[in-house]
Protein backbone atom coordinates (compact mmCIF):
# COMPACT_ATOMS: atom_id res chain seq x y z
CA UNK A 1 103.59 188.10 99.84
CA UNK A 2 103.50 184.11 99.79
CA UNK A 3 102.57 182.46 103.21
CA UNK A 4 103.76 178.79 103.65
CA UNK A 5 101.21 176.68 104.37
CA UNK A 6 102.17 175.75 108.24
CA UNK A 7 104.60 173.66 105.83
CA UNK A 8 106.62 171.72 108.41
CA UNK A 9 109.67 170.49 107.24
CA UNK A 10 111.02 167.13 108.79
CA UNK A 11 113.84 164.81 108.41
CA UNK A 12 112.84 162.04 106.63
CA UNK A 13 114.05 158.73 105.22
CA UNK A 14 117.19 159.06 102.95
CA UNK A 15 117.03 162.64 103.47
CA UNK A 16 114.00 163.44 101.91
CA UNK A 17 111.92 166.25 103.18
CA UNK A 18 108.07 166.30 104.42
CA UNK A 19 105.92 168.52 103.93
CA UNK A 20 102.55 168.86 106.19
CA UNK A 21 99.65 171.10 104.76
CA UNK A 22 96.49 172.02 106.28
CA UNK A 23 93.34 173.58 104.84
CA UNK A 24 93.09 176.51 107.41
CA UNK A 25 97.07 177.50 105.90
CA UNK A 26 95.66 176.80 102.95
CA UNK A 27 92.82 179.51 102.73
CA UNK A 28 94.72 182.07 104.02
CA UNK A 29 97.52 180.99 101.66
CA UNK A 30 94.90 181.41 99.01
CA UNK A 31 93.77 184.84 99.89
CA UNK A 32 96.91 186.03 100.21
CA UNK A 33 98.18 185.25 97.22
CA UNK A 34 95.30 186.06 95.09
CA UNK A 35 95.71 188.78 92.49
CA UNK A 36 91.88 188.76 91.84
CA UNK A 37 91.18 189.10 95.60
CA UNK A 38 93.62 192.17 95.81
CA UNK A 39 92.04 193.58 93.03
CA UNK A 40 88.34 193.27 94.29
CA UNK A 41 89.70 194.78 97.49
CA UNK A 42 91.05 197.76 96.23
CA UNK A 43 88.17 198.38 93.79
CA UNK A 44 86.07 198.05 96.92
CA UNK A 45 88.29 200.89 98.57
CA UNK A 46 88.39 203.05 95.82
CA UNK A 47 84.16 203.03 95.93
CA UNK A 48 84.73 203.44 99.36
CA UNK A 49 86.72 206.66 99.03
CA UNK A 50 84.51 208.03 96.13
CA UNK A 51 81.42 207.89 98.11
CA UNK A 52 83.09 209.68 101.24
CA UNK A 53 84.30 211.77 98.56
CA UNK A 54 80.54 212.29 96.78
CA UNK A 55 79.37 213.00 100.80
CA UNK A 56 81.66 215.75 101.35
CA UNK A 57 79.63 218.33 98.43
CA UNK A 58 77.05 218.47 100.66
CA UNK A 59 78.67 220.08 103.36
CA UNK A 60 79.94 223.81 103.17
CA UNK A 61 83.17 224.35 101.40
CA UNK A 62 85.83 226.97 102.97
CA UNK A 63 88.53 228.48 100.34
CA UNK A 64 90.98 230.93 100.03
CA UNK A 65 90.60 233.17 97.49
CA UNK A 66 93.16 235.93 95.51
CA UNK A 67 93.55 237.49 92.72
CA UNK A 68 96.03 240.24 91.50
CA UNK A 69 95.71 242.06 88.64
CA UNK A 70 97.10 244.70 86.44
CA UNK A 71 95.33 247.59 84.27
CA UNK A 72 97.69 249.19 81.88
CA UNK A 73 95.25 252.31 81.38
CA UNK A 74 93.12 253.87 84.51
CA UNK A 75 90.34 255.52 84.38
CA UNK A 76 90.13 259.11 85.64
CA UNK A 77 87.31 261.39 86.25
CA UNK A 78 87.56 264.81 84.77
CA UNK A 79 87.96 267.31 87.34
CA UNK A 80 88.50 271.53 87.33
CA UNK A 81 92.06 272.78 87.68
CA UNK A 82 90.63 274.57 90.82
CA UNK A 83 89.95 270.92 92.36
CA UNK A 84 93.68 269.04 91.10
CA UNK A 85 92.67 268.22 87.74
CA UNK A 86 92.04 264.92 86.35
CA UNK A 87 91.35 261.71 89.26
CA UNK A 88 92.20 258.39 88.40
CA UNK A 89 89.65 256.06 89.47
CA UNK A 90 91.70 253.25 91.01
CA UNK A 91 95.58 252.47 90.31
CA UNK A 92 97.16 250.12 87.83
CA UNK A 93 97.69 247.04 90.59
CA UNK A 94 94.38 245.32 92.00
CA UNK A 95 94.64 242.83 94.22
CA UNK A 96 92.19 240.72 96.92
CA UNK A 97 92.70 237.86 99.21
CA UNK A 98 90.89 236.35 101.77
CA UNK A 99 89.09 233.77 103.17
CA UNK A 100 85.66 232.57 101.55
CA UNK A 101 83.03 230.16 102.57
CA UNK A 102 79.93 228.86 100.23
CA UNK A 103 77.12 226.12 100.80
CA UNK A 104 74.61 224.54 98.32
CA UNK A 105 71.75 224.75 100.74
CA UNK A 106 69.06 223.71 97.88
CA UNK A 107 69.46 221.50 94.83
CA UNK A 108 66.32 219.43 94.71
CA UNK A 109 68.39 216.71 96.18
CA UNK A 110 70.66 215.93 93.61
CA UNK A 111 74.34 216.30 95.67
CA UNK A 112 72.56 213.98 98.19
CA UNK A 113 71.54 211.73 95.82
CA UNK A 114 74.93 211.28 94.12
CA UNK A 115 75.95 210.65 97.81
CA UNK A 116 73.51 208.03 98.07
CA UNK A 117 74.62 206.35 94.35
CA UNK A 118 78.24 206.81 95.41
CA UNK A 119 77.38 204.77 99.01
CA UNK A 120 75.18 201.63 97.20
CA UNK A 121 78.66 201.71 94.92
CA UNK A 122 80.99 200.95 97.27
CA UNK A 123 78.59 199.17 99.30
CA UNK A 124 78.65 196.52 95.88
CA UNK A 125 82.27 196.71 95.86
CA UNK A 126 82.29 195.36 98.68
CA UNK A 127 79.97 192.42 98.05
CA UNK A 128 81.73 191.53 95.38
CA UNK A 129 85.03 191.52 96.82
CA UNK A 130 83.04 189.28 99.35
CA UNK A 131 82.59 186.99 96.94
CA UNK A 132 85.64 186.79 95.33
CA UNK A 133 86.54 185.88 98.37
CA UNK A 134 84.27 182.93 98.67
CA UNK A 135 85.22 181.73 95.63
CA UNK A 136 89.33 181.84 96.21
CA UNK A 137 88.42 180.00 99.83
CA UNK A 138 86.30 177.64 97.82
CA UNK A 139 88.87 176.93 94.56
CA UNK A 140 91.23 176.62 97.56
CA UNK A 141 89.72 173.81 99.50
CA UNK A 142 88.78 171.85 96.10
CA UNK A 143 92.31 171.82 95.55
CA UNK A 144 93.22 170.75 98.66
CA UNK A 145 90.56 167.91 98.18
CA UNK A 146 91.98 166.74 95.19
CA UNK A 147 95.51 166.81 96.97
CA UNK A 148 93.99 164.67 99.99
CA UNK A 149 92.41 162.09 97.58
CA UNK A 150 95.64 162.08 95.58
CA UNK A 151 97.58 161.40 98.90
CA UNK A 152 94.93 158.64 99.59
CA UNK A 153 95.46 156.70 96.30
CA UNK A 154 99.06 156.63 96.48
CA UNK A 155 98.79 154.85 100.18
CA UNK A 156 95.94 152.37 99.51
CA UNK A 157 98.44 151.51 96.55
CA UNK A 158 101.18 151.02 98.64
CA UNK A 159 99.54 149.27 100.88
CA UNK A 160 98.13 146.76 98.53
CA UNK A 161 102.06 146.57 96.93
CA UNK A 162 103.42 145.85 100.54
CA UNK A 163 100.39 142.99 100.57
CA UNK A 164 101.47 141.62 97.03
CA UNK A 165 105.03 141.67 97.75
CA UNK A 166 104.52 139.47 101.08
CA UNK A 167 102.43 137.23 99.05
CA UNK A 168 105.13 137.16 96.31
CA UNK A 169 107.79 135.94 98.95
CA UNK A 170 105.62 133.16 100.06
CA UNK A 171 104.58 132.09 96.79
CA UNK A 172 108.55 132.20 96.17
CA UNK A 173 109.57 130.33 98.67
CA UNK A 174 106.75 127.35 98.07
CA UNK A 175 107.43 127.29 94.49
CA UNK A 176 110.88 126.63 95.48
CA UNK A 177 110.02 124.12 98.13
CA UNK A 178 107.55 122.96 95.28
CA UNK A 179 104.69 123.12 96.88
CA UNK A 180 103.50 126.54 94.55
CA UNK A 181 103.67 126.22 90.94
CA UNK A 182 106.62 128.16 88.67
CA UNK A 183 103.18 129.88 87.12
CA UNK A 184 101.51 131.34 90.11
CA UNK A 185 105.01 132.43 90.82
CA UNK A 186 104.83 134.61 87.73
CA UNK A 187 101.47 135.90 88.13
CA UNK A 188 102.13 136.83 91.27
CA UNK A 189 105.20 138.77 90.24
CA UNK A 190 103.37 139.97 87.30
CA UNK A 191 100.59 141.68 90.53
CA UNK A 192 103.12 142.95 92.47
CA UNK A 193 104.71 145.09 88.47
CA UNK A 194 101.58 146.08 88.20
CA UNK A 195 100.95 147.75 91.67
CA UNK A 196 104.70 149.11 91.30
CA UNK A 197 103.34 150.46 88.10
CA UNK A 198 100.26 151.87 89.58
CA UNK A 199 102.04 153.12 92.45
CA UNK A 200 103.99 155.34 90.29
CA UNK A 201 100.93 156.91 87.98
CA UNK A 202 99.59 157.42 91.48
CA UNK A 203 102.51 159.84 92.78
CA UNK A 204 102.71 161.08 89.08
CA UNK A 205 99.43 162.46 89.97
CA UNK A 206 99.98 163.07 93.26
CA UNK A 207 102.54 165.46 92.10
CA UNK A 208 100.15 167.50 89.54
CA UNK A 209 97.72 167.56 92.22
CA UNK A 210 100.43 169.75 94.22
CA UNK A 211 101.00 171.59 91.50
CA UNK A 212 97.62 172.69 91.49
CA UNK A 213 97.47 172.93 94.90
CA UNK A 214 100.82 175.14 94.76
CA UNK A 215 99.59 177.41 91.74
CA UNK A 216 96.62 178.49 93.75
CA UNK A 217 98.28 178.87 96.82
CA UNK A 218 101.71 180.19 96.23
CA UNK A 219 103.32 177.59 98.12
CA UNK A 220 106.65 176.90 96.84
CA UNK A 221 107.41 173.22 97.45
CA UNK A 222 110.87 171.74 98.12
CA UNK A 223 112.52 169.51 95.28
CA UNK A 224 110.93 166.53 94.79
CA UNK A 225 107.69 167.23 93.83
CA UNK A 226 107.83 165.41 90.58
CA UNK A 227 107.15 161.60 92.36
CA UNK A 228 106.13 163.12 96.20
CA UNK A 229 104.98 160.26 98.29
CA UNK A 230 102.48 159.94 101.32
CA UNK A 231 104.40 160.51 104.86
CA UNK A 232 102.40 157.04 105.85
CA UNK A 233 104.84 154.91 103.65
CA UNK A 234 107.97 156.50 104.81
CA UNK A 235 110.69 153.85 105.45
CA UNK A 236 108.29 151.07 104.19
CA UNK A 237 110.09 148.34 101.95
CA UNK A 238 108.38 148.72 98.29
CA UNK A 239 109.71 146.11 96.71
CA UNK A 240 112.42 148.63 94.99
CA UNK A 241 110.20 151.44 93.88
CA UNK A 242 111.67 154.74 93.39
CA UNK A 243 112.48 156.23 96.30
CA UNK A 244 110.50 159.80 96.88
CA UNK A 245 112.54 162.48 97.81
CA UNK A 246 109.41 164.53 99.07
CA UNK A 247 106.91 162.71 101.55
CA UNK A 248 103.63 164.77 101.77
CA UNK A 249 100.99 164.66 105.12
CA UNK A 250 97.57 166.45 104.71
CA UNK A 251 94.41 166.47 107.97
CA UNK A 252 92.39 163.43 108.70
CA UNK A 253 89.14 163.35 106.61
CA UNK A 254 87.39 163.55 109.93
CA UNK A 255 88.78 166.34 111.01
CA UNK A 256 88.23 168.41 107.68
CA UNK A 257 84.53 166.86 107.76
CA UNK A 258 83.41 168.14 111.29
CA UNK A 259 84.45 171.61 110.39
CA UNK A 260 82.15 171.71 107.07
CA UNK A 261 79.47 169.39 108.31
CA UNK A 262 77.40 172.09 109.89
CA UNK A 263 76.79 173.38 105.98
CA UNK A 264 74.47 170.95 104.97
CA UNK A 265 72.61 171.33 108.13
CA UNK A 266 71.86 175.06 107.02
CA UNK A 267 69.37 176.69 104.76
CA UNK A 268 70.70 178.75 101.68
CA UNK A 269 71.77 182.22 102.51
CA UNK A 270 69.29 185.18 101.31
CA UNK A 271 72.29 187.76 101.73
CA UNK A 272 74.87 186.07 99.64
CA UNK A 273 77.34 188.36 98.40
CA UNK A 274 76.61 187.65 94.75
CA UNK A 275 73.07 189.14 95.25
CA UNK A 276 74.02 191.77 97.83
CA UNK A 277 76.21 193.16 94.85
CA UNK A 278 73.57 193.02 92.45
CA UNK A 279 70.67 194.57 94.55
CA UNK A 280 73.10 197.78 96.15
CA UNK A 281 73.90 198.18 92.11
CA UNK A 282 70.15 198.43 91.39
CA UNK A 283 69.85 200.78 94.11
CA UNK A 284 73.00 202.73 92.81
CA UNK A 285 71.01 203.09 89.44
CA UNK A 286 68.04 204.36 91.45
CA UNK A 287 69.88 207.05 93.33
CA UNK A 288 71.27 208.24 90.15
CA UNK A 289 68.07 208.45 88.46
CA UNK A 290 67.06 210.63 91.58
CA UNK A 291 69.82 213.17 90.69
CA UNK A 292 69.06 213.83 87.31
CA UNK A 293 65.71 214.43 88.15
CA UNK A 294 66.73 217.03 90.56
CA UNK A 295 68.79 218.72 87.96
CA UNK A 296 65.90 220.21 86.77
CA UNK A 297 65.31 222.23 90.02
CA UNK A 298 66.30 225.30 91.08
CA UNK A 299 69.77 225.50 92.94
CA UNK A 300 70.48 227.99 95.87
CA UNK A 301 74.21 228.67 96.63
CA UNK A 302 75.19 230.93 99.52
CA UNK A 303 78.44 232.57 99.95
CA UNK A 304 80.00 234.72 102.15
CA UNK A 305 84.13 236.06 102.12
CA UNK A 306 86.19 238.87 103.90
CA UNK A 307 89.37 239.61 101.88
CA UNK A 308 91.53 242.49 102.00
CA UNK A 309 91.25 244.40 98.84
CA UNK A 310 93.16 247.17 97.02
CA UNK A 311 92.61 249.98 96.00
CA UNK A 312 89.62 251.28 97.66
CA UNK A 313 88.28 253.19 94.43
CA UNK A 314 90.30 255.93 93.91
CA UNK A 315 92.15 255.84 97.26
CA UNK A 316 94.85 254.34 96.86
CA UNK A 317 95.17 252.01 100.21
CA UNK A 318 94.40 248.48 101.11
CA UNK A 319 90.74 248.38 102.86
CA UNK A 320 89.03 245.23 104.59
CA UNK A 321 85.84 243.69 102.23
CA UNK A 322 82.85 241.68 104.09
CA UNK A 323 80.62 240.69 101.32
CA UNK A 324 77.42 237.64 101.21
CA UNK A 325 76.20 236.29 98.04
CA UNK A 326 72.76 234.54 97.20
CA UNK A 327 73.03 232.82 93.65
CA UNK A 328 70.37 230.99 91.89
CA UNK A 329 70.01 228.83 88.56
CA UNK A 330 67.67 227.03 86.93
CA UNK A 331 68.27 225.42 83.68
CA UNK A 332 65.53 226.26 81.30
CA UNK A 333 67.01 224.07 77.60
CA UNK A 334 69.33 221.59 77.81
CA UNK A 335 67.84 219.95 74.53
CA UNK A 336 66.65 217.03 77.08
CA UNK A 337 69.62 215.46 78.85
CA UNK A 338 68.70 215.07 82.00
CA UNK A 339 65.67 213.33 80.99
CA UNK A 340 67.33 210.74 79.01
CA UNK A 341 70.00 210.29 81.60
CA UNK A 342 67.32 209.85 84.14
CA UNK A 343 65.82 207.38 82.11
CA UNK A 344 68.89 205.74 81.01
CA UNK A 345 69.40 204.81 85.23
CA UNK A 346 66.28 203.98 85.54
CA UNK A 347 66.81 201.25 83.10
CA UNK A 348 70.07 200.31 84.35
CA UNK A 349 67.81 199.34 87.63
CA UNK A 350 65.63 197.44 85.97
CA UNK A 351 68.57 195.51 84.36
CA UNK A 352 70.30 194.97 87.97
CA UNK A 353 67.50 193.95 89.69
CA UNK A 354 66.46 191.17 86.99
CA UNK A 355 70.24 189.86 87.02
CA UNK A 356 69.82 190.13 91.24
CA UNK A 357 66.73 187.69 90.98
CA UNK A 358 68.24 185.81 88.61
CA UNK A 359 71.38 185.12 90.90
CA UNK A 360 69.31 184.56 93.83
CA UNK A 361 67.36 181.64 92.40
CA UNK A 362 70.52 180.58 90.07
CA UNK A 363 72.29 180.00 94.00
CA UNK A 364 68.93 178.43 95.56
CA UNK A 365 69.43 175.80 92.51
CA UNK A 366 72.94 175.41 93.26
CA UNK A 367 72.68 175.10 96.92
CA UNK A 368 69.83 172.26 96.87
CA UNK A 369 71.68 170.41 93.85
CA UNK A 370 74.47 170.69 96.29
CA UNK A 371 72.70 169.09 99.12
CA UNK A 372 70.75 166.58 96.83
CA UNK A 373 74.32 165.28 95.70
CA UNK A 374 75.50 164.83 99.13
CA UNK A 375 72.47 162.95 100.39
CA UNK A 376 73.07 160.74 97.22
CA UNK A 377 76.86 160.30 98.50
CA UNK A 378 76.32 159.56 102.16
CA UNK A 379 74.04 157.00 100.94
CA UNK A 380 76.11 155.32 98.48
CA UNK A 381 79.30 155.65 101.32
CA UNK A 382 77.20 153.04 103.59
CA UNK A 383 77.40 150.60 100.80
CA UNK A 384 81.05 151.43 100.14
CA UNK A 385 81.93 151.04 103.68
CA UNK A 386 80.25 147.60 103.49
CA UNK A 387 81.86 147.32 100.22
CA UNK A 388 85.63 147.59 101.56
CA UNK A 389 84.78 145.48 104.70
CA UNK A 390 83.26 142.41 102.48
CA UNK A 391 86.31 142.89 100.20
CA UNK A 392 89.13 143.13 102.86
CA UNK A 393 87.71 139.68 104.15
CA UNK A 394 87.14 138.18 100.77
CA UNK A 395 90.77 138.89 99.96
CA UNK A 396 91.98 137.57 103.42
CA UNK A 397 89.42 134.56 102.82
CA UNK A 398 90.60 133.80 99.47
CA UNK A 399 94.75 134.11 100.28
CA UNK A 400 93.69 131.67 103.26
CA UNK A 401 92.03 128.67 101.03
CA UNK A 402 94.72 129.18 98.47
CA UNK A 403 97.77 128.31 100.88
CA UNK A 404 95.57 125.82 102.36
CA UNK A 405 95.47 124.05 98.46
CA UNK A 406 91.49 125.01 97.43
CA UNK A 407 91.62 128.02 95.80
CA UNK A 408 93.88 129.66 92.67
CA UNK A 409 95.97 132.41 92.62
CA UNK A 410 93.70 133.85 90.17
CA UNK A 411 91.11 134.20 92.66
CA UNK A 412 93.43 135.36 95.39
CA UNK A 413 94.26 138.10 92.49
CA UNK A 414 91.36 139.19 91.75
CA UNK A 415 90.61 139.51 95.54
CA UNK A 416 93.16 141.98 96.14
CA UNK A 417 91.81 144.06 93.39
CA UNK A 418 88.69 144.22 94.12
CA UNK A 419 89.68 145.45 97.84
CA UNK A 420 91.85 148.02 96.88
CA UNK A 421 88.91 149.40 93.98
CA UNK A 422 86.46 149.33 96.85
CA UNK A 423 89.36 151.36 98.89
CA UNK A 424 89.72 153.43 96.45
CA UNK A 425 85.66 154.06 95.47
CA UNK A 426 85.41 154.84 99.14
CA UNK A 427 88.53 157.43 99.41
CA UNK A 428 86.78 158.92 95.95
CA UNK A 429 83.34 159.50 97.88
CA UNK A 430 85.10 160.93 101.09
CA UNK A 431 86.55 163.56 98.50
CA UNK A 432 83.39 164.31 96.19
CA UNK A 433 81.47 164.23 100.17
CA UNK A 434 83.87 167.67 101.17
CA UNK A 435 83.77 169.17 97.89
CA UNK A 436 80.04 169.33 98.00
CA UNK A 437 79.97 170.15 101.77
CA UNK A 438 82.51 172.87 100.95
CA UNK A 439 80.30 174.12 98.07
CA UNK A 440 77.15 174.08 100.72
CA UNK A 441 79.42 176.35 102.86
CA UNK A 442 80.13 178.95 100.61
CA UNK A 443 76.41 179.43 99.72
CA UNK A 444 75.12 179.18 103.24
CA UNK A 445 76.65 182.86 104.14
CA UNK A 446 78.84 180.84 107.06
CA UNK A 447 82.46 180.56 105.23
CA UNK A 448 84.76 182.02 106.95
């Protein structure tokens, strides 16, 4: 079953549609849709059911018991004329139903310890499906990420085109009043191509991105997803670019960043699921090992059963049976099998239990490579922030002196560029910022 995003679909310009996604929609989106997940759920289920299964054999078992069954010769017992003659000792039908109850009251432990293995099994399950989990909410937000930065490029683009085309017009209109030259004329046209140009590699992209985005969550987005747009430039004049027939709105960065933030405030989990499934599994192994070593013990079965039996010997009527049993076995040669299997668990153990460790400090790298990364990115987002506002002003600075006659276009050019790059550096850092902060979550123990 596919769950739509809390896609809200809105009149827009021309008749286009918008779309409006959110990362909450688009975890559970995720989850739903996830054939892995599914699987890793029912697995866990089916362990689930085995071990309630495996705990069942250690509690008395009630039957019903019959069996019929038909001699073709009876025996008889030789007996003087004077007396009848010849008995028969029974008659050709036997039959004998009834009820019957037996318990395995000693076993050296080995029904309780295939309880036990069966328990630490599903208990694993479990973790794992935990984690597959973690990872579908994780893959999820990445792509949602890499749909917000998309969404991000294509404005700052069309922002910078709707700057450029202004500046076109006035550059126009002096070069016709000739106070701009024919030249500046063209490079200015020749700025505003190439931000129409990058405008539409941008919502190319933009477009893969929800692709992506749809693939993993099983969104199925309207027409138009081909050259989608950001709802921000809806009914915005630029300059005769392609008009999008799909405008796309995703959550504030700030809003996305206070609900992750707490992650890199918090230590690395010790229970992550990744290590919880390795470490029952040892234990599993353990269990097992127990139970083959208990093979080797005696086992004491009682049973007890009232059935209604026929013939009673050679009286031929139907009689009521109480009977009790007491059985006992103890394998003496079994060429060395449960030996070997015990040992073959035991090693199985050992093998979990090194991968375990291994996992553990394999997610204690990850998590403080993590956090190292984002302390490097909140530090290099101060410059970028001081980046964007020297460049917005350099750009305003440098339009300014060339319509006052002491600058060149060229400069005014390369202004504009450089303030959309730092834009654009700055929109790349938010992302990379709440991909690691989303990584940090899913190894803290906290995502939810």
């Amino acid at each position: 079953m596919k769950i739509l995003l809390l896609a809200l679909l809105l009149a827009a310009p021309a008749g286009a549609a918008e779309l409006s996604l959110t990362l909450k929609s688009a975890e559970e989106s995720a989850l739903a849709v996830s054939n892995q997940y599914r699987a890793a759920e029912l697995s866990a289920g089916a362990a689930e059911a085995s071990a309630a299964a495996a705990g069942a054999l250690l509690h008395p078992r009630f039957t019903l018991e019959g069996s019929l069954r038909y001699a073709h010769v009876v025996p008889e017992i030789a007996m003087p004329a004077a007396l009848g003659g010849a008995k028969p000792l029974g008659d050709n039908w036997n039959y004998s139903v009834g009820p019957a109850a037996y318990w395995t009251f000693f076993d050296g432990g080995a029904l309780r310890s295939g309880r036990d293995a069966a328990r630490r099994t599903a208990a694993a399950r479990r973790a794992e499906a935990e984690h597959v989990r973690r990872q579908t909410v994780l893959k999820a937000r990445n792509a949602y990420f890499q749909l917000q930065l998309a969404l991000e490029r294509v404005y700052l683009i069309g922002e910078n085109l709707q700057l450029s085309l202004a500046q076109l017009k006035d550059i126009a209109l002096g070069a016709k009043a000739g106070t701009r030259s024919r030249l500046d004329e063209i490079r200015a046209r020749q700025e505003t191509l190439a931000r129409r140009r990058d405008l539409v590699r941008a919502r190319a992209d933009l477009g893969a991105a929800l692709r992506e985005f749809a693939f993993l969550t099983g969104l199925e987005p309207p027409p138009g997803t081909a050259l989608p747009s950001d709802a921000r430039l809806a009914g915005r004049d630029l300059g005769g670019a392609q008009e999008a027939d799909l405008f796309l709105r995703a959550e504030a960065y700030t809003e996305i960043l206070g609900r992750l933030l707490p992650a890199a405030g918090a230590g690395p989990a010790k229970n992550l699921p990744s290590v919880e499934a390795l470490d029952y599994a040892a234990r599993a192994y353990s269990a097992l090992s127990g139970g083959y070593k208990a093979e080797r013990l005696p086992r004491l079965t009682l049973g007890a059963r009232s059935s209604l039996d026929y013939p009673n010997g050679p009286n031929l009527y139907s009689f009521l049976q109480n009977s009790a049993s007491l059985s006992l076995s103890l394998p003496l040669f079994e060429g060395g099998r449960s030996s070997e299997k015990r040992r073959e668990q035991e090693l199985n153990a050992a093998a979990a239990s090194e991968r375990r460790t291994e996992a553990a400090l394999a997610a204690e790298k990850d998590f403080r490579k993590a956090l190292d990364a984002y302390a490097a990115l909140l530090a290099e987002q101060e410059i970028n922030i001081e980046a964007v506002d020297d460049a917005v002003e350099a750009a305003r600075l440098a339009y300014e002196a060339y319509k006052a006659g002491g600058g060149t276009w060229l400069e005014v050019e390369s202004a504009n560029l450089k303030s959309l790059q730092a834009k654009t550096t700055t929109a790349n850092a938010n992302s990379e910022i709440l991909i690691k902060l989303a990584l940090l979550d899913s190894l803290t123990g906290s995502v939810k």
